[in-house]
Protein backbone atom coordinates (compact mmCIF):
# COMPACT_ATOMS: atom_id res chain seq x y z
CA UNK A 1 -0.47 -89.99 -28.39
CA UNK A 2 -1.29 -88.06 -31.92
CA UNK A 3 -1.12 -88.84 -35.21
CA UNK A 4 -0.92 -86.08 -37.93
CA UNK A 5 -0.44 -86.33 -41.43
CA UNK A 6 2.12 -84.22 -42.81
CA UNK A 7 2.52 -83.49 -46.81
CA UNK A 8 5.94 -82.73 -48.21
CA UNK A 9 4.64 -81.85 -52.10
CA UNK A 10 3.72 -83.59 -54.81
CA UNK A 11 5.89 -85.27 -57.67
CA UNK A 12 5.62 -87.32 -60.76
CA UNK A 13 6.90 -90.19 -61.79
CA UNK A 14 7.14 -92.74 -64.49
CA UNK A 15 3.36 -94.87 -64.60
CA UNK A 16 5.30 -98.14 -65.71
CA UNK A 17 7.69 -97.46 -63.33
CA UNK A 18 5.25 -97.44 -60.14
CA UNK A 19 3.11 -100.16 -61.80
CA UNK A 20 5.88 -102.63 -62.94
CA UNK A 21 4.18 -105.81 -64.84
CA UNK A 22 1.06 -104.12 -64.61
CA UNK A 23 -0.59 -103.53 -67.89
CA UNK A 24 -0.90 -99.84 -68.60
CA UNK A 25 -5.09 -100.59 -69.44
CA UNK A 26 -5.56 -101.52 -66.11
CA UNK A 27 -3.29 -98.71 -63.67
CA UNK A 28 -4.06 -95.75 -66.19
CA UNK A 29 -7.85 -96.27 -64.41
CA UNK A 30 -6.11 -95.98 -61.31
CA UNK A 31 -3.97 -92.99 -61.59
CA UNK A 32 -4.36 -91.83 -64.93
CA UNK A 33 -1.20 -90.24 -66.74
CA UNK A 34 -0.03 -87.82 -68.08
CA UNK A 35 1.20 -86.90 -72.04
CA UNK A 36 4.59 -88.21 -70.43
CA UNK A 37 2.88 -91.21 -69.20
CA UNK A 38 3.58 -89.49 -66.20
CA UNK A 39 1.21 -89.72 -62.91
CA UNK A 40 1.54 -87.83 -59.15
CA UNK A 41 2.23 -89.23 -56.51
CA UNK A 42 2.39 -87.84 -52.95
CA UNK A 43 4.90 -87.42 -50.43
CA UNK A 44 3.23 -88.12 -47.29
CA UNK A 45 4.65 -88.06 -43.34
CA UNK A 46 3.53 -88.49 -40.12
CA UNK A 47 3.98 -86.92 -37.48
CA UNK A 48 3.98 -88.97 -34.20
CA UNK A 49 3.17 -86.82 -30.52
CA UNK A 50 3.82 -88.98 -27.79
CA UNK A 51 4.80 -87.60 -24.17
CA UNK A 52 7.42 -85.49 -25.23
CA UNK A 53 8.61 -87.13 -28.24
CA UNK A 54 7.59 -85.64 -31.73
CA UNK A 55 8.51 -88.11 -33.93
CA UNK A 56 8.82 -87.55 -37.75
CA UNK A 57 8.33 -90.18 -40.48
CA UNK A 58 10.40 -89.03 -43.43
CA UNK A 59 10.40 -86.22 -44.50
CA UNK A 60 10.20 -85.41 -48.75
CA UNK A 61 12.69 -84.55 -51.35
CA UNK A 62 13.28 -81.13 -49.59
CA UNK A 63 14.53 -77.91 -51.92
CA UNK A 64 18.21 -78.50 -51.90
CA UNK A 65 18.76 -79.78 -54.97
CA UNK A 66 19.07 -78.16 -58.36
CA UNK A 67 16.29 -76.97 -61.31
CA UNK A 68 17.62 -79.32 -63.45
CA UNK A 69 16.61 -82.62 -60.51
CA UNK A 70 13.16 -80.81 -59.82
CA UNK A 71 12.52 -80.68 -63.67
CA UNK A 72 12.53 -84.59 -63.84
CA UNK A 73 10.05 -84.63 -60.75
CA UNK A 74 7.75 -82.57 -61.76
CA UNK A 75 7.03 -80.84 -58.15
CA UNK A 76 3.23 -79.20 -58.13
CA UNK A 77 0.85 -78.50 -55.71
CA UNK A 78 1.29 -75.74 -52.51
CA UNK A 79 2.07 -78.52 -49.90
CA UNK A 80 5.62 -78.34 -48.64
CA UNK A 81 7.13 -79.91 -45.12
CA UNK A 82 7.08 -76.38 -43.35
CA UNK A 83 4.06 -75.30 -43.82
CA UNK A 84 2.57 -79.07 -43.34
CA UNK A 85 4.46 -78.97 -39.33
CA UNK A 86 2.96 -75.31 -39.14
CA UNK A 87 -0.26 -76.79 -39.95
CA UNK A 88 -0.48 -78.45 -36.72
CA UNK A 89 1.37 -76.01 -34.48
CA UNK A 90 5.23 -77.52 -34.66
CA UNK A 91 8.71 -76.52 -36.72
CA UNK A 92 11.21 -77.96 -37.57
CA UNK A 93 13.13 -77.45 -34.08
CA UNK A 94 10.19 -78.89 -31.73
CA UNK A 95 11.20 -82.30 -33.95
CA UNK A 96 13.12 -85.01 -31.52
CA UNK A 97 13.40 -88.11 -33.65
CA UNK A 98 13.90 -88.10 -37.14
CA UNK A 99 12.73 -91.70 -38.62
CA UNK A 100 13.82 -92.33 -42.13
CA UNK A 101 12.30 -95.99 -43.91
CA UNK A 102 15.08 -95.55 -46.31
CA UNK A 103 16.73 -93.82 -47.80
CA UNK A 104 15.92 -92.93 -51.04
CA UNK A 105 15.82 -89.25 -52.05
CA UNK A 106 11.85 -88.93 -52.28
CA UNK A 107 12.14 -90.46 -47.97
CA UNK A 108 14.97 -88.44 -46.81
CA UNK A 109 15.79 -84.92 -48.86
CA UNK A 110 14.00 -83.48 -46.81
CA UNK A 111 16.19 -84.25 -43.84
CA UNK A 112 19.91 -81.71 -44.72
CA UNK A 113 19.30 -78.45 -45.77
CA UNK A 114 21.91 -75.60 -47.24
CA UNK A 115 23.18 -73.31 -44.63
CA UNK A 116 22.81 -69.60 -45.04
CA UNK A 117 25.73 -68.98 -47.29
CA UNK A 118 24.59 -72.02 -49.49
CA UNK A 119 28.50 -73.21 -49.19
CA UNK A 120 28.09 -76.41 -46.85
CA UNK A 121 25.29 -78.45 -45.23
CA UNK A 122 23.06 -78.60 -42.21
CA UNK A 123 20.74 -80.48 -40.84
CA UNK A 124 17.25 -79.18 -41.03
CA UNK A 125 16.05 -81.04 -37.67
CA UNK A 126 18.70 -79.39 -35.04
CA UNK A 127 17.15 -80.96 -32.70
CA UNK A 128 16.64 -84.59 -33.45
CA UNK A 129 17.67 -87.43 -33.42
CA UNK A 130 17.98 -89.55 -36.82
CA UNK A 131 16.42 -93.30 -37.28
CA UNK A 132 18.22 -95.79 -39.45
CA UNK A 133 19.53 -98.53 -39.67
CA UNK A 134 23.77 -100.46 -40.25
CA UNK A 135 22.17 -103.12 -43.25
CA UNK A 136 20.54 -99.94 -45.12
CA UNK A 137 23.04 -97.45 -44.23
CA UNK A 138 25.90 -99.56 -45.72
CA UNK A 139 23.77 -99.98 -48.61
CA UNK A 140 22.94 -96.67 -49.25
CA UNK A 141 26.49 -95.42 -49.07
CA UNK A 142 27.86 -98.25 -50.97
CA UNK A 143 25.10 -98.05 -53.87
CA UNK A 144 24.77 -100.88 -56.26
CA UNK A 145 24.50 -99.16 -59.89
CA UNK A 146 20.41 -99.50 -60.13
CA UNK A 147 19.70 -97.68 -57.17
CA UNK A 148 22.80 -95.42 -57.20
CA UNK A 149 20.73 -92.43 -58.32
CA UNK A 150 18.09 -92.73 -55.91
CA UNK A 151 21.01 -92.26 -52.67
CA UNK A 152 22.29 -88.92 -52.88
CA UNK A 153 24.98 -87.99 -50.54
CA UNK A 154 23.88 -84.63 -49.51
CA UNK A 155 20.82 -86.02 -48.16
CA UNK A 156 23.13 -88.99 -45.81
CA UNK A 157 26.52 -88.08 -45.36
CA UNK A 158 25.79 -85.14 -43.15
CA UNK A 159 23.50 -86.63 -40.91
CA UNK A 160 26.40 -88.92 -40.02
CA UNK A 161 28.92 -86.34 -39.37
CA UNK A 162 26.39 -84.60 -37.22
CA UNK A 163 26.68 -87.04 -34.53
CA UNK A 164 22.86 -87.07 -34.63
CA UNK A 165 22.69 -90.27 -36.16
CA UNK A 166 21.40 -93.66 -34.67
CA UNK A 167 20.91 -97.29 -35.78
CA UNK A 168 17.81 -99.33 -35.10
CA UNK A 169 19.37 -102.48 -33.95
CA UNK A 170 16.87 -105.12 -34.15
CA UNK A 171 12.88 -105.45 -34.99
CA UNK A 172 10.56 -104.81 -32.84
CA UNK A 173 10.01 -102.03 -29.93
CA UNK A 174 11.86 -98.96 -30.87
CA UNK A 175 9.85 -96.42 -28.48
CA UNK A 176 6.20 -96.75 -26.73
CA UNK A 177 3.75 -97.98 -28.77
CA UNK A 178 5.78 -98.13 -31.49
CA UNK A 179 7.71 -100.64 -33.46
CA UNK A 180 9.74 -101.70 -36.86
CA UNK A 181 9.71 -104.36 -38.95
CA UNK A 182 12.48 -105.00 -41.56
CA UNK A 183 11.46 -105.57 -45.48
CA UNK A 184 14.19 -106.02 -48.16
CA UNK A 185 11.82 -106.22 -51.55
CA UNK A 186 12.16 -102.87 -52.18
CA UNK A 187 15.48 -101.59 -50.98
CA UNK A 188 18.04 -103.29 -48.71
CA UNK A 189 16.21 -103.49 -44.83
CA UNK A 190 13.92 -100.43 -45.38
CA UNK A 191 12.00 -100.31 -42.03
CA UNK A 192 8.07 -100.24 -41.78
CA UNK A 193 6.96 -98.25 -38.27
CA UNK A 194 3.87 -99.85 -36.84
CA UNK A 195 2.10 -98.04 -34.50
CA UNK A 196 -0.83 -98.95 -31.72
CA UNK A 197 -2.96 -95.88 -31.23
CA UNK A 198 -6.58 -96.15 -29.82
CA UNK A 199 -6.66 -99.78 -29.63
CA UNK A 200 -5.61 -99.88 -33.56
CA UNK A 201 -2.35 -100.86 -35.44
CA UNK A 202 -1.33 -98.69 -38.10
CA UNK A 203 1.24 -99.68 -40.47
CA UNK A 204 3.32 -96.75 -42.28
CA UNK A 205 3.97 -99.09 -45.45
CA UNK A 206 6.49 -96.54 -46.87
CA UNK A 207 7.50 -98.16 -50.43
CA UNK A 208 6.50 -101.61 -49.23
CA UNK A 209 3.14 -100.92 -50.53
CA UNK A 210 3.31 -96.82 -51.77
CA UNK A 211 -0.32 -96.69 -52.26
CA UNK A 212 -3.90 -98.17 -51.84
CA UNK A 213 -3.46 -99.43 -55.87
CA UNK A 214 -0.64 -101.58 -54.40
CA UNK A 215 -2.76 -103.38 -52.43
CA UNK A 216 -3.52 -106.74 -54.75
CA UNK A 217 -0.32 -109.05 -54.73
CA UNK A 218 0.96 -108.98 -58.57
CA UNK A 219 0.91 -104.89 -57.86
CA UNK A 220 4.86 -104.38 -57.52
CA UNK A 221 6.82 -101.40 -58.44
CA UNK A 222 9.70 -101.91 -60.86
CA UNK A 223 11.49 -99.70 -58.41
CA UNK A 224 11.83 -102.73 -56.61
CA UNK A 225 15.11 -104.64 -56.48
CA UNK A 226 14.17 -107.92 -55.07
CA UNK A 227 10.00 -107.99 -56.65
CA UNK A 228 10.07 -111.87 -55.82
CA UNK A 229 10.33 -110.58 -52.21
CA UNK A 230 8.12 -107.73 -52.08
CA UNK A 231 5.62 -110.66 -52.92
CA UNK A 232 6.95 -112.76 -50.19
CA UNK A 233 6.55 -109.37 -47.35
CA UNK A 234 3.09 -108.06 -48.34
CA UNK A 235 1.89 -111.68 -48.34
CA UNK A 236 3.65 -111.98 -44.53
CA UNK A 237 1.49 -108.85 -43.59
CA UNK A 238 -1.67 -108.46 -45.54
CA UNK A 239 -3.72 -111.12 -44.61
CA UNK A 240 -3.25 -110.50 -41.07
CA UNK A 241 -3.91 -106.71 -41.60
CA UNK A 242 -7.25 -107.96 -43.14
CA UNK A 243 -7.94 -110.39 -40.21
CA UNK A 244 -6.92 -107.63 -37.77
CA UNK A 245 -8.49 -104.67 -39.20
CA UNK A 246 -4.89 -102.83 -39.24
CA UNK A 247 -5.07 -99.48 -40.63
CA UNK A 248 -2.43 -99.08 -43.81
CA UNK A 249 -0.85 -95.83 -44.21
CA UNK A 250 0.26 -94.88 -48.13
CA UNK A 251 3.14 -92.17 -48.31
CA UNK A 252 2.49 -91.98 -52.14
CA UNK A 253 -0.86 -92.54 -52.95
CA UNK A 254 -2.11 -89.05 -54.54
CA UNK A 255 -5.29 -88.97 -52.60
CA UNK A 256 -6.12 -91.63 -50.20
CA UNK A 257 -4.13 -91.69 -46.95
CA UNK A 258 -5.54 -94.67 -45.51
CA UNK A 259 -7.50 -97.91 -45.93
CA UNK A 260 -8.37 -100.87 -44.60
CA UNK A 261 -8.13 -104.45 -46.34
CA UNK A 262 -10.34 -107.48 -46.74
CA UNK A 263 -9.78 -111.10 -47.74
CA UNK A 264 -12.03 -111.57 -51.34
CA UNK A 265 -11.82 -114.75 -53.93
CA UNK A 266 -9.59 -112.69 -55.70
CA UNK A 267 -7.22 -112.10 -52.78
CA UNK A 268 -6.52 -109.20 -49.93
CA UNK A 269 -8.13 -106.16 -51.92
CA UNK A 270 -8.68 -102.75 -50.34
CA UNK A 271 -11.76 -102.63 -47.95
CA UNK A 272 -12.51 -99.08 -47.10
CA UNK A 273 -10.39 -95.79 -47.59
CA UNK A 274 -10.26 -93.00 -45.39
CA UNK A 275 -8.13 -89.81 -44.11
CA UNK A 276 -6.71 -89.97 -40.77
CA UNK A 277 -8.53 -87.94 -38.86
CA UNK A 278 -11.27 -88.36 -40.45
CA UNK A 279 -11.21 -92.08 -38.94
CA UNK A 280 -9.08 -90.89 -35.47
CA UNK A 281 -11.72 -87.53 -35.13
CA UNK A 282 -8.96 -84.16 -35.63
């Protein structure tokens, strides 16, 4: 097995958003923002070789949408999916499994692309199959009205009509030496992978906990919503992660891809931070 970090683009969004309850005094030292009160925020994959699998973990926003839904986003930076894959020697077509956490547009855009005549859909991944699950597709395609902008149908529908789709029944084992658990804080059963590789657990912690900054309890998006419950889930996996030396992996913190976490008087708090291969060895 390989891991491989994979960087869709940058994006901004709202500071008081991502910080909730937060005071902006303390998580403007953090990630300050901008004259928008606007900070980035990355959109970060992994890529998962294993045998002959090459399994994606979301995938970005993607470029189907129109200037007007990029202006609110602020994209920046050169990173996109494609050239991310290229990076380590795949495309999109050596992809076989397509695992989405949720999805929101920021997790799964990336997943349906225009076709050549820009007059219907198609999947990017032809070759893949796509990871989600009955609980969050339901809810996804049945939107309540907070969330309702976050699920666009371009990005879902299709996948379903494809025939390409799949539902993860149940936690635990999905493929070797890797598994899912099921948190509901954020969105309705988003799906964290967990992954052993070289005698270490690392936890993809997709909105769950979207970057190292997250880390301390009382750090909840206002994103989230069920925040009572995001409490409840990083509580259920943090202090083992701290006990266990799991490795957490952040798909939106702007810099840091990984860290480790420690129990302190002051509760679990980020212990060291590192890139993946710089940890793994390239």
């Amino acid at each position: 097995m390989k891991l491989y970090p994979v960087n869709a683009g940058h994006f901004k969004l709202d500071g008081g958003a991502m910080f909730g309850v937060v005071p902006k005094s303390l998580w403007n030292r953090k990630n300050p923002a901008d004259e928008n009160n606007m900070c980035s925020w990355a959109m970060r994959c992994l890529l998962v070789e294993d045998g002959n699998r090459l399994i994606l973990i979301d995938n970005g926003m993607g470029n189907k949408q129109d200037e007007k839904f990029f202006g609110f986003y602020y994209l920046h930076g050169d990173d996109t999916l494609e050239k991310s894959l290229a990076k380590h020697g795949f495309s999109f077509d050596d992809v076989t499994d397509v695992f989405l956490t949720h999805l929101h547009f920021d997790h799964c855009g990336g997943s349906v692309n225009w076709n050549n005549t820009k007059d219907n859909y198609e999947l990017a991944f032809k070759n893949a199959t796509y990871w989600s699950n009955a609980a969050h597709w339901d809810w996804a395609t049945n939107p309540n009205p907070r969330e309702k902008a976050s699920f666009l149908k371009e990005n879902i529908i299709p996948i379903q009509e494809s025939g390409q789709l799949k539902f993860v029944e149940q936690e635990g084992q999905l493929f070797d030496n890797f598994s899912v658990k099921f948190v509901s804080g954020h969105t309705e059963a988003m799906m964290l992978p967990i992954i052993d590789y070289k005698g270490k657990k690392l936890i993809y912690m997709a909105d769950l906990i979207p970057s190292s900054h997250h880390v301390p309890n009382a750090w909840v998006m206002g994103y989230d919503t069920r925040p009572l419950l995001t409490l409840e889930e990083k509580q259920a996996i943090l202090p083992t992660a701290a006990d266990e030396n799991h490795i957490l992996f952040f798909e939106h913190d702007p810099s840091i891809e990984c860290a480790t976490v420690e129990r302190t008087d002051r509760g679990i708090r980020v212990k060291e931070t590192f890139g993946l291969e710089e940890f793994f060895g390239a």
